[in-house]
Protein backbone atom coordinates (compact mmCIF):
# COMPACT_ATOMS: atom_id res chain seq x y z
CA UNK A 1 305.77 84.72 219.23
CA UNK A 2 302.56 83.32 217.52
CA UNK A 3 303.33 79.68 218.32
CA UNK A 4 303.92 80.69 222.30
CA UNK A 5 300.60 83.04 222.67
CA UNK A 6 297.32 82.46 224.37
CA UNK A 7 294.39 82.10 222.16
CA UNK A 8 293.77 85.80 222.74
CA UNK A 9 297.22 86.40 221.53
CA UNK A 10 296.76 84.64 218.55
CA UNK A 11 293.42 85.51 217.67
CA UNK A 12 294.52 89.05 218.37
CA UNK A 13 297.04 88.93 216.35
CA UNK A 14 295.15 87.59 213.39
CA UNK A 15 292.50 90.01 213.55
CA UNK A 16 295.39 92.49 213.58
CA UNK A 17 296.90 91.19 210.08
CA UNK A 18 293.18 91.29 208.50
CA UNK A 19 292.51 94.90 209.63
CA UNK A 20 295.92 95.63 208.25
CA UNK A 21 295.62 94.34 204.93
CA UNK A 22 292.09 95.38 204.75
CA UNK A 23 292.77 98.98 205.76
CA UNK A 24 295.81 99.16 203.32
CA UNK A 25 293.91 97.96 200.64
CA UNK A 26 291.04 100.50 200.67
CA UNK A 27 293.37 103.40 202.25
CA UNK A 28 296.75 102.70 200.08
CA UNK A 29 296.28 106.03 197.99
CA UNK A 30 295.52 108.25 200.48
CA UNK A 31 298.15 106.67 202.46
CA UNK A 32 301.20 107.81 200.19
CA UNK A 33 299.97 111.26 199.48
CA UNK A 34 302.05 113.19 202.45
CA UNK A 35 305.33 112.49 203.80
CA UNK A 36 303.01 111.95 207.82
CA UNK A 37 301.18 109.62 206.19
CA UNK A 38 303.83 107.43 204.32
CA UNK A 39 305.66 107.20 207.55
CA UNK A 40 302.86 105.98 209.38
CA UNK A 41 302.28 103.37 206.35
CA UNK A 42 305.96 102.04 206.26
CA UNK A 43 305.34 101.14 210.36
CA UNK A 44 301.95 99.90 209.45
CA UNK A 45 303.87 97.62 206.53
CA UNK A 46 306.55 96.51 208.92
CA UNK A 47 304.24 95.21 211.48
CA UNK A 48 302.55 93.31 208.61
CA UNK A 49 305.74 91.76 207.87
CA UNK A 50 306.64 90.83 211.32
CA UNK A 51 303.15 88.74 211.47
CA UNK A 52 304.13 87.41 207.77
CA UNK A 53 306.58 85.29 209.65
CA UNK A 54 304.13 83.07 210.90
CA UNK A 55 303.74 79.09 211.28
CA UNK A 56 300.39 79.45 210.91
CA UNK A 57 298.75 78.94 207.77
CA UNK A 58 295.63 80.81 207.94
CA UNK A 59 297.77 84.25 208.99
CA UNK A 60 300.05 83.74 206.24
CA UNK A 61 297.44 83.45 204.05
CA UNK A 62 296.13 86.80 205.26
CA UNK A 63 299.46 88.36 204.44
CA UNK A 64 300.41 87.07 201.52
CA UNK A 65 297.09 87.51 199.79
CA UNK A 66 297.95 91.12 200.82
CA UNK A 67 301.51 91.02 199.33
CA UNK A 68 300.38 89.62 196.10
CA UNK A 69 298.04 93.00 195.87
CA UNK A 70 300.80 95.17 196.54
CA UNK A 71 303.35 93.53 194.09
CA UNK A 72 300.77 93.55 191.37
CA UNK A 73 300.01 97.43 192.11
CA UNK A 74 303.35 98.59 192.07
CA UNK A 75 304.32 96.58 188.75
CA UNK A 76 300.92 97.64 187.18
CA UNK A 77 302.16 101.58 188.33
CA UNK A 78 305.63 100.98 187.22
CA UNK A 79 304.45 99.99 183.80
């Protein structure tokens, strides 16, 4: 879906993934405290995952600077 948007599209979409991995970052905690919340978080995840699918290289970047974060929190937790 990327490949075949306008620019608007695109850049849309890319500000999307940023906002995403920037508001998980900072909101992660708070974000897994009630069962409302982790709901909302699980869509929020899946839409990042959807735009992880990407050609583009600067996206993926994006997302998979993102996933890197989360992997390394939940092993550092686990431990």
């Amino acid at each position: 879906a990327y490949a075949n948007g306008s620019d608007d599209e695109q850049a849309y979409i890319q500000n999307l993934a940023i906002f995403l991995t920037q508001f998980f970052k900072h909101h992660i905690t708070l974000l897994e405290t009630t069962g409302e919340f982790r709901a909302q978080l699980l869509i929020g995840l899946e839409y990042l995952l959807n735009i992880s699918y990407t050609d583009e290289p600067e996206v993926f970047k994006v997302c998979l600077d993102y996933w890197h974060v989360l992997v390394c929190d939940l092993y550092q937790s686990d431990g």
